[in-house]
C-alpha atoms as a PDB file:
ATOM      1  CA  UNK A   1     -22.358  12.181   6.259  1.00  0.00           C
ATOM      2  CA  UNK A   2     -23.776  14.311   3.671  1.00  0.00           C
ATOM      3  CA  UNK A   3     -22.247  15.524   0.495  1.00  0.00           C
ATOM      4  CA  UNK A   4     -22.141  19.062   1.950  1.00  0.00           C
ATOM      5  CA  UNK A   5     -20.660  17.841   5.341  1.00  0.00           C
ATOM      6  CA  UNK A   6     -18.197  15.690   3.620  1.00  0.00           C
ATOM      7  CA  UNK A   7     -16.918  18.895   1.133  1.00  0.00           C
ATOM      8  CA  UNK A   8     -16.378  21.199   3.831  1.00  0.00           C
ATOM      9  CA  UNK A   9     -14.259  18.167   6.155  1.00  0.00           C
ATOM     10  CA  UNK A  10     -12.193  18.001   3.137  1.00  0.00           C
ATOM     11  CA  UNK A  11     -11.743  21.553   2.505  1.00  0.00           C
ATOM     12  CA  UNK A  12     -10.843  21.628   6.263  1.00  0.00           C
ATOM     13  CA  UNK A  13      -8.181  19.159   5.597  1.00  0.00           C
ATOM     14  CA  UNK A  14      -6.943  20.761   2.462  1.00  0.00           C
ATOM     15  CA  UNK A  15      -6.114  23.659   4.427  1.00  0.00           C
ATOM     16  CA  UNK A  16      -4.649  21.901   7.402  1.00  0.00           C
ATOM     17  CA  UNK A  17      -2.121  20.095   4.289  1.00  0.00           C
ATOM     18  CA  UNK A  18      -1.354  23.391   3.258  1.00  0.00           C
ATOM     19  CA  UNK A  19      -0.685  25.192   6.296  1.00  0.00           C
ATOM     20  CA  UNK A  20       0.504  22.806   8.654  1.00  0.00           C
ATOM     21  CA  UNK A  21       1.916  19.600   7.222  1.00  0.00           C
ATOM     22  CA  UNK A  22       3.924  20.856   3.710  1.00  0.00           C
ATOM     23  CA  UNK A  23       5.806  23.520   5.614  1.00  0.00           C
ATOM     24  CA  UNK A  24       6.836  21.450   8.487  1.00  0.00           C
ATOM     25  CA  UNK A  25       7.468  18.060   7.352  1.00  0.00           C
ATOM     26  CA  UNK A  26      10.137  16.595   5.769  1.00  0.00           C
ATOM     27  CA  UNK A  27      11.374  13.275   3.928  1.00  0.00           C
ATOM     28  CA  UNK A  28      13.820  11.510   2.534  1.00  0.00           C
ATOM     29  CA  UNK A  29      14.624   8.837  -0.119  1.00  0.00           C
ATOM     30  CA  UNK A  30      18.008   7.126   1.172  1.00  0.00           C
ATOM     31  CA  UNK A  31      17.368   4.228  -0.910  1.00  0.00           C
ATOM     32  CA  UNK A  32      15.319   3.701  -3.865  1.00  0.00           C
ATOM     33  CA  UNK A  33      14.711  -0.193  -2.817  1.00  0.00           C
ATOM     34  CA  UNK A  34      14.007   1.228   0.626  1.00  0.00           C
ATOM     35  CA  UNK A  35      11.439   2.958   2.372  1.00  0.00           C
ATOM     36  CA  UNK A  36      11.272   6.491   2.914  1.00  0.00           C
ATOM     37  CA  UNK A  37      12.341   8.015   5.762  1.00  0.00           C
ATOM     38  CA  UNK A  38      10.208  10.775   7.634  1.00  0.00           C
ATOM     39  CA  UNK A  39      12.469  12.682   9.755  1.00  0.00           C
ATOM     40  CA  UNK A  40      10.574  15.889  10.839  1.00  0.00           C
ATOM     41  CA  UNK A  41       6.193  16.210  11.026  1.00  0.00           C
ATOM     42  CA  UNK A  42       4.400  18.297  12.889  1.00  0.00           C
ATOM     43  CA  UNK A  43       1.741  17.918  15.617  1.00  0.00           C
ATOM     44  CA  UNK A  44      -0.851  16.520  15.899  1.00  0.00           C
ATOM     45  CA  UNK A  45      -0.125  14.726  12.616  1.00  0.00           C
ATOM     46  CA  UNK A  46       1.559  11.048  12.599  1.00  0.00           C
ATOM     47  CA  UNK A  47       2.881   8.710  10.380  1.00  0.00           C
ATOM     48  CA  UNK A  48       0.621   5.536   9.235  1.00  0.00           C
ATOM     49  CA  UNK A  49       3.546   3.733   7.189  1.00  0.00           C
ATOM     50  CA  UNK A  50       6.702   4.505   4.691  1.00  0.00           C
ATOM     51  CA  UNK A  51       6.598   3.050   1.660  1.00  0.00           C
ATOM     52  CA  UNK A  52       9.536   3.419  -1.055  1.00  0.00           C
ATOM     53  CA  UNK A  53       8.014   6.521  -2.960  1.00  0.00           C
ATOM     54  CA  UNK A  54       5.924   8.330   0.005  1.00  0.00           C
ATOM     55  CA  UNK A  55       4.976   8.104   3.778  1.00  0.00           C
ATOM     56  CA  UNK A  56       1.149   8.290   4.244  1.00  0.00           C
ATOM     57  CA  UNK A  57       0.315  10.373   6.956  1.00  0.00           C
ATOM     58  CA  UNK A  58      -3.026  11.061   9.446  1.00  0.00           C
ATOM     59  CA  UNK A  59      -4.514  13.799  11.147  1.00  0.00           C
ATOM     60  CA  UNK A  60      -6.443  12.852  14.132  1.00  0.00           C
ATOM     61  CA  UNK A  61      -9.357  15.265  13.275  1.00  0.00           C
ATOM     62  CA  UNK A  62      -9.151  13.223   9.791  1.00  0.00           C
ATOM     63  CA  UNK A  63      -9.276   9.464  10.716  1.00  0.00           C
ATOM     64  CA  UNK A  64     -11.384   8.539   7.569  1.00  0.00           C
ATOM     65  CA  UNK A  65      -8.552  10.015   5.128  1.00  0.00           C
ATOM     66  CA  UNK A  66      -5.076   9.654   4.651  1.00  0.00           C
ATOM     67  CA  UNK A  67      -2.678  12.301   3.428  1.00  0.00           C
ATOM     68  CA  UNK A  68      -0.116  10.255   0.867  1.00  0.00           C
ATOM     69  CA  UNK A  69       3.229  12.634   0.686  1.00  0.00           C
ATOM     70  CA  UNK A  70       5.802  11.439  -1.885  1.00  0.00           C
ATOM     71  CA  UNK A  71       9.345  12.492  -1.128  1.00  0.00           C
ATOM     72  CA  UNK A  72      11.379  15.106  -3.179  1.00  0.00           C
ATOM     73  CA  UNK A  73      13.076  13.315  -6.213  1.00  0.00           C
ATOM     74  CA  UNK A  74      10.377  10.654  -6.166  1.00  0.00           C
ATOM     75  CA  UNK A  75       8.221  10.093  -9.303  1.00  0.00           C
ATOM     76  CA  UNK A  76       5.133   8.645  -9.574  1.00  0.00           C
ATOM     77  CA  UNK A  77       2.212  11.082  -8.451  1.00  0.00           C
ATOM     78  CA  UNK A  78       0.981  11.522 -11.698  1.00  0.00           C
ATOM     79  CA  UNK A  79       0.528   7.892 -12.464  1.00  0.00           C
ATOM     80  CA  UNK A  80      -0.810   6.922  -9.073  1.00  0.00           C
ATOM     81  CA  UNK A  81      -3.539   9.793  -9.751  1.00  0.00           C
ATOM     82  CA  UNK A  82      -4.328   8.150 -12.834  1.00  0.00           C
ATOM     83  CA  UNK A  83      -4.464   4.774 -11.518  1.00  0.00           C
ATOM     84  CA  UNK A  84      -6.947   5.863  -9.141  1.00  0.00           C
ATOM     85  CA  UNK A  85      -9.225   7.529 -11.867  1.00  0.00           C
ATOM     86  CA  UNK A  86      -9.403   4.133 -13.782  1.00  0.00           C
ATOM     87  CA  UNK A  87     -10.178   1.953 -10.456  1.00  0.00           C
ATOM     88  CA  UNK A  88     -12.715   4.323  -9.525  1.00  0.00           C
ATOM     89  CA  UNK A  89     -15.194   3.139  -6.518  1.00  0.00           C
ATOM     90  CA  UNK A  90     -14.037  -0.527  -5.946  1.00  0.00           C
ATOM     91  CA  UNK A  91     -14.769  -2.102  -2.286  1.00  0.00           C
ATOM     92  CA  UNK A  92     -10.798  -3.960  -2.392  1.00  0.00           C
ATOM     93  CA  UNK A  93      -9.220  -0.087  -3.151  1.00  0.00           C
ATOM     94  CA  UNK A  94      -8.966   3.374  -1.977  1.00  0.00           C
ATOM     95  CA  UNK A  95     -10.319   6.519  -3.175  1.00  0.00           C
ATOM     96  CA  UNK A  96      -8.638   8.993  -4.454  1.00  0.00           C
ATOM     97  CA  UNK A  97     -10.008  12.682  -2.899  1.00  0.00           C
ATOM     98  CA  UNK A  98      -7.673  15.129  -4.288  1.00  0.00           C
ATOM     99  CA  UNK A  99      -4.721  15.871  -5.916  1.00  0.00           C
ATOM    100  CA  UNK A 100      -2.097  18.078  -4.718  1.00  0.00           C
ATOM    101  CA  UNK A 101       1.533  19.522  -5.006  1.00  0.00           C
ATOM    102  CA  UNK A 102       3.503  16.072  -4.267  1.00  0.00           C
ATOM    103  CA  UNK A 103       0.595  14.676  -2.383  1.00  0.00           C
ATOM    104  CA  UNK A 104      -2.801  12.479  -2.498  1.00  0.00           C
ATOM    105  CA  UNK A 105      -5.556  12.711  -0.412  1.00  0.00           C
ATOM    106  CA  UNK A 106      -6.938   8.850  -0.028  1.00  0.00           C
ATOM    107  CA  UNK A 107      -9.896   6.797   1.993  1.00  0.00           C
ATOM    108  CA  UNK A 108      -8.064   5.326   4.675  1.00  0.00           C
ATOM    109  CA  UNK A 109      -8.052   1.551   4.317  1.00  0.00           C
ATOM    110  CA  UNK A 110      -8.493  -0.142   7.779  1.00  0.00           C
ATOM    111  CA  UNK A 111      -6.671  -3.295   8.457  1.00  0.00           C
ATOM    112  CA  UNK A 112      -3.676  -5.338   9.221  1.00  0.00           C
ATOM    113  CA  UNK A 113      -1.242  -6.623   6.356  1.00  0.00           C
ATOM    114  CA  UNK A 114      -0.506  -9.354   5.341  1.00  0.00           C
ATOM    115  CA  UNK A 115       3.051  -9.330   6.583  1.00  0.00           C
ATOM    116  CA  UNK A 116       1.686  -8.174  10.042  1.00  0.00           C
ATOM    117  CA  UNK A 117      -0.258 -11.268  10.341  1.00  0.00           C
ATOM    118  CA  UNK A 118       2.402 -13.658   9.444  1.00  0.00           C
ATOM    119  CA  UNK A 119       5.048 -11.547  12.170  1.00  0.00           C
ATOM    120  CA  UNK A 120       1.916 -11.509  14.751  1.00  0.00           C
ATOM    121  CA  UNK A 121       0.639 -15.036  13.940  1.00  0.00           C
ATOM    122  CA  UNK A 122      -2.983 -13.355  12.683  1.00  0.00           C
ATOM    123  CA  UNK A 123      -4.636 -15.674  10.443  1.00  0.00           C
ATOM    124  CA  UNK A 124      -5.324 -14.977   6.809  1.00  0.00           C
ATOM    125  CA  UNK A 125      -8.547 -16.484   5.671  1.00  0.00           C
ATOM    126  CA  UNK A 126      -9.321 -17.703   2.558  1.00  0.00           C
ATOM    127  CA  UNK A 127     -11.809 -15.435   1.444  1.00  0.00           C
ATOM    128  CA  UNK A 128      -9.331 -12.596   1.748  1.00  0.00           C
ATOM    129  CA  UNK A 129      -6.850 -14.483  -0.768  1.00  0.00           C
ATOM    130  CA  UNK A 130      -9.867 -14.714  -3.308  1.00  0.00           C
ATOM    131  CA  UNK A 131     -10.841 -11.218  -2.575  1.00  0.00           C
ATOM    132  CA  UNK A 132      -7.679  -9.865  -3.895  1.00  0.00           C
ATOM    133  CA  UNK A 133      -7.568 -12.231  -6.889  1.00  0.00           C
ATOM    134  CA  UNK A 134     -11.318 -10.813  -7.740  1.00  0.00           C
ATOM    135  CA  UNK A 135      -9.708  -7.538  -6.808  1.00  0.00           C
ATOM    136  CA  UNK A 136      -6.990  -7.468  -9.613  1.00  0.00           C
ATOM    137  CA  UNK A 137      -8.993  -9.582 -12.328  1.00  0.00           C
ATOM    138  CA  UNK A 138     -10.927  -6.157 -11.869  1.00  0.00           C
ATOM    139  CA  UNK A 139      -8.055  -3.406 -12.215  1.00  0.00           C
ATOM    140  CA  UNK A 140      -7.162  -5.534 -15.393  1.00  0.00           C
ATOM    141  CA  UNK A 141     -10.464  -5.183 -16.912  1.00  0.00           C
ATOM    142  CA  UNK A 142     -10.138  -1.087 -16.605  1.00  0.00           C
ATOM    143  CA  UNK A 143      -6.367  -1.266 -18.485  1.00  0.00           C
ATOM    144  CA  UNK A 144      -4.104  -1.397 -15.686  1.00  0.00           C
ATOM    145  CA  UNK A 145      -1.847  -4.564 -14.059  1.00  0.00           C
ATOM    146  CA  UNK A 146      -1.565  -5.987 -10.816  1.00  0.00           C
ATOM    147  CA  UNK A 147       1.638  -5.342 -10.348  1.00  0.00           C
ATOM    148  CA  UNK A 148       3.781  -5.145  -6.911  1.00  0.00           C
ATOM    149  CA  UNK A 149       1.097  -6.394  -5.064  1.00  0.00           C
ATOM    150  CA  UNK A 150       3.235  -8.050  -1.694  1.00  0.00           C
ATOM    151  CA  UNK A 151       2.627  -8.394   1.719  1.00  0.00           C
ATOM    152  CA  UNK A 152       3.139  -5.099   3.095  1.00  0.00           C
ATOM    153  CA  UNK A 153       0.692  -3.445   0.038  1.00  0.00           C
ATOM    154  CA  UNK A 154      -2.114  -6.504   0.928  1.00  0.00           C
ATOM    155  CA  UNK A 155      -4.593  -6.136   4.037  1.00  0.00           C
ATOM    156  CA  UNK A 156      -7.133  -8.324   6.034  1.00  0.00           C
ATOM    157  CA  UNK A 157     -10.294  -6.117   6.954  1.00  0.00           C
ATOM    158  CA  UNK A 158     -13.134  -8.309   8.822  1.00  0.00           C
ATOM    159  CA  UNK A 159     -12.468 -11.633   6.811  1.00  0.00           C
ATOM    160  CA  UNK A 160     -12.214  -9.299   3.565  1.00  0.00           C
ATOM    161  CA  UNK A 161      -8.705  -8.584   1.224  1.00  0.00           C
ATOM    162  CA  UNK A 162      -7.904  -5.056   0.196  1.00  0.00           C
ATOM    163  CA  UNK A 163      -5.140  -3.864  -1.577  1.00  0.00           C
ATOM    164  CA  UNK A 164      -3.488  -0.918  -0.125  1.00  0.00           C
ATOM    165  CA  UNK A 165      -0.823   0.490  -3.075  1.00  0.00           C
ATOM    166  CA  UNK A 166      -1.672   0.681  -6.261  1.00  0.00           C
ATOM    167  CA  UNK A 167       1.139   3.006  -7.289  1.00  0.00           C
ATOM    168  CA  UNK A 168       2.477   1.026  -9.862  1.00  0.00           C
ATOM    169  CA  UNK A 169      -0.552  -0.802 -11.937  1.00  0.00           C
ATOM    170  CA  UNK A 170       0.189   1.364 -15.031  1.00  0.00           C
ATOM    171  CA  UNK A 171       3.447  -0.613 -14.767  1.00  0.00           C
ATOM    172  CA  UNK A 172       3.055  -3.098 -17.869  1.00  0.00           C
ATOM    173  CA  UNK A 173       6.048  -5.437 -17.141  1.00  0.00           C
ATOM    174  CA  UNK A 174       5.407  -8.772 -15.788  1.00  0.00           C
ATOM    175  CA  UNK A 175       5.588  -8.929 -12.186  1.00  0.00           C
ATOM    176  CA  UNK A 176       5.129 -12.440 -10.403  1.00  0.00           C
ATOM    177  CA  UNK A 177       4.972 -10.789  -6.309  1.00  0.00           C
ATOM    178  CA  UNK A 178       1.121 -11.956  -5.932  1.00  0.00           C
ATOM    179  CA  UNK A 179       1.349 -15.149  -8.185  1.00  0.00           C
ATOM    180  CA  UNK A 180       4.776 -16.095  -5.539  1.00  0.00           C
ATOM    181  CA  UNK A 181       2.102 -14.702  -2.331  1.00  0.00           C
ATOM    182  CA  UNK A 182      -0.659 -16.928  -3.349  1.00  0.00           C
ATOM    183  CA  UNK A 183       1.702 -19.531  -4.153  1.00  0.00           C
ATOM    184  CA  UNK A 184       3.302 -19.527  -0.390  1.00  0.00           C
ATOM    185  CA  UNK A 185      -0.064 -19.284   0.409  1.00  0.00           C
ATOM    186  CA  UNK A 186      -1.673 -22.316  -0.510  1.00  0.00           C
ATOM    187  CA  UNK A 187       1.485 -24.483  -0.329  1.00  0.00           C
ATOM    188  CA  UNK A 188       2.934 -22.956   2.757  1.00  0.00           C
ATOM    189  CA  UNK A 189       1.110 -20.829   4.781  1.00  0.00           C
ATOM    190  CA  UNK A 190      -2.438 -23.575   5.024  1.00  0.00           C
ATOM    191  CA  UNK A 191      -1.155 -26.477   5.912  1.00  0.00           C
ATOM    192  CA  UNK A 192       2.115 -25.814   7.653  1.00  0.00           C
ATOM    193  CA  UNK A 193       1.722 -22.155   9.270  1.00  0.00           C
ATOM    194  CA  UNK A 194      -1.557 -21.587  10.140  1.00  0.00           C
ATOM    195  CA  UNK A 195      -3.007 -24.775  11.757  1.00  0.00           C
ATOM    196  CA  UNK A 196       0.355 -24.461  14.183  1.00  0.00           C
ATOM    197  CA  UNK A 197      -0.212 -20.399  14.526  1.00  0.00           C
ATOM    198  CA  UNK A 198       3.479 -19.750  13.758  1.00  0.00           C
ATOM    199  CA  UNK A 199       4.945 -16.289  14.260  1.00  0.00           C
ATOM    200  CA  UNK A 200       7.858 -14.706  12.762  1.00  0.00           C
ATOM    201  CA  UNK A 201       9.834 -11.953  13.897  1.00  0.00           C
ATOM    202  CA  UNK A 202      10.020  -9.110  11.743  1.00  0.00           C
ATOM    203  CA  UNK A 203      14.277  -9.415  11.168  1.00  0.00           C
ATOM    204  CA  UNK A 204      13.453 -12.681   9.611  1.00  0.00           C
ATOM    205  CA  UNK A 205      10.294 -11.487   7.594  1.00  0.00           C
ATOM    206  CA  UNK A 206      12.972  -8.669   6.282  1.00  0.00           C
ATOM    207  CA  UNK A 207      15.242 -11.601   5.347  1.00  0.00           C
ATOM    208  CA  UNK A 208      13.041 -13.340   3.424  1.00  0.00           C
ATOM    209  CA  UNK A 209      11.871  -9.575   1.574  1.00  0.00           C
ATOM    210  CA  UNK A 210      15.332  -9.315   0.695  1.00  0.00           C
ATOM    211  CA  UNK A 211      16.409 -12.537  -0.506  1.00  0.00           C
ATOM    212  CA  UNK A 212      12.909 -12.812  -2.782  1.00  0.00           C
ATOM    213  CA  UNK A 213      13.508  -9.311  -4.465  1.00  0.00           C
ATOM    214  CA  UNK A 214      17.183 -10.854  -5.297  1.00  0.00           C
ATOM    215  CA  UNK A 215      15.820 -14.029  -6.370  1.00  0.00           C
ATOM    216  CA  UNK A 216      13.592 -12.209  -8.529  1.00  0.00           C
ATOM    217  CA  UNK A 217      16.375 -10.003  -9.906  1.00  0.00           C
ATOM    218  CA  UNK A 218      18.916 -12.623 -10.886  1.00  0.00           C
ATOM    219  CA  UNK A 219      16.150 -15.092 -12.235  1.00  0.00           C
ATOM    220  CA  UNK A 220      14.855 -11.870 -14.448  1.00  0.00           C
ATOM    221  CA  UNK A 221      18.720 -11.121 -15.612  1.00  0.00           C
ATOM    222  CA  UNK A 222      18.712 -14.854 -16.428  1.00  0.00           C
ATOM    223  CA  UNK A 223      15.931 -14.525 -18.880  1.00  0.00           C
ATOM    224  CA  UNK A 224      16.876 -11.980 -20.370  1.00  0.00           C
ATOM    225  CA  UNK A 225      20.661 -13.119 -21.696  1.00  0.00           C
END
């Protein structure tokens, strides 16, 4: 696709945004430690996934981009935007396209996550592991931090890791979710998980989401008294 091509698709989507998906969708925060809910889109669009500051949505004329909506009361945008300008063109990341009114318009990231291999019993190789490693030894060298990179925000593509939210890497504070991955990884995941292909259901992948962010919680209130 040539520059011109590609400007015009994206003007084309621009306007679709503007006419079509602003006026007639609508979200909702219920919970900051929760995702966001998407209660009302229009057609043809559809939802791709909910995270806890925006649902990131598709139009099937679109498939290469991704429309990233964050809900009303939500902050972020601004530093997302900015995180984006730093990574730049990075095979692991996204791109950012534009920047709108309470939205993002992102390369679409192909993939399964993490967390969707371990429910499905997909394996995680290696070389994805080490790909995200690479991946945030990188966003470190441009200023920023790898932080709240989990599961759900990790992907396999073709062998390959990618890293699918980057919303918080301005986020300075030390944050151990990748370190605690790679950790389960290596001590868990090789030698008792994936040789057996294990599956687990997605109520007890929850579970686990839940008890680790309280974990983390109370073990950072312990440190700090």
């Amino acid at each position: 696709m040539n520059e011109r091509t590609a400007d015009h698709r994206l003007s084309t989507l621009l306007e679709r945004v503007e006419d079509q998906l602003r006026p007639g969708l609508l979200i909702r925060s219920v919970d900051p430690h929760d995702p966001v809910r998407v209660d009302r889109i229009p057609q043809p669009w559809r939802t791709l996934g909910c995270g806890n500051y925006a649902a990131v949505l598709v139009h099937p004329d679109h498939p290469e981009q991704v429309v990233k909506f964050y809900a009303p009361g939500r902050p972020g945008i601004e530093q997302e935007a900015e995180v984006y300008r730093r990574i730049g063109h990075h095979a692991a990341y996204s791109q950012c396209f534009h920047v709108g009114e309470g939205y993002l318009v992102l390369r679409r990231l192909q993939g399964i996550t993490l967390y969707d291999c371990i429910r499905t019993g997909s394996p995680i190789p290696l070389q994805a592991m080490q790909d995200i490693d690479e991946a945030i030894a990188y966003a470190v060298s441009r200023g920023l931090h790898g932080h709240d990179v989990h599961g759900r925000n990790v992907m396999v593509h073709e062998g390959r890791g990618l890293i699918v939210d980057i919303s918080d890497f301005l986020n300075p504070e030390p944050c151990r979710a990748w370190q605690d991955l790679r950790w389960a990884y290596h001590r868990l995941y090789r030698p008792l998980i994936a040789p057996l292909g294990l599956q687990a259901p997605g109520p007890v992948l929850d579970l686990v989401r839940r008890s680790y962010r309280l974990y983390r919680r109370l073990n950072s209130q312990g440190r700090s008294h």
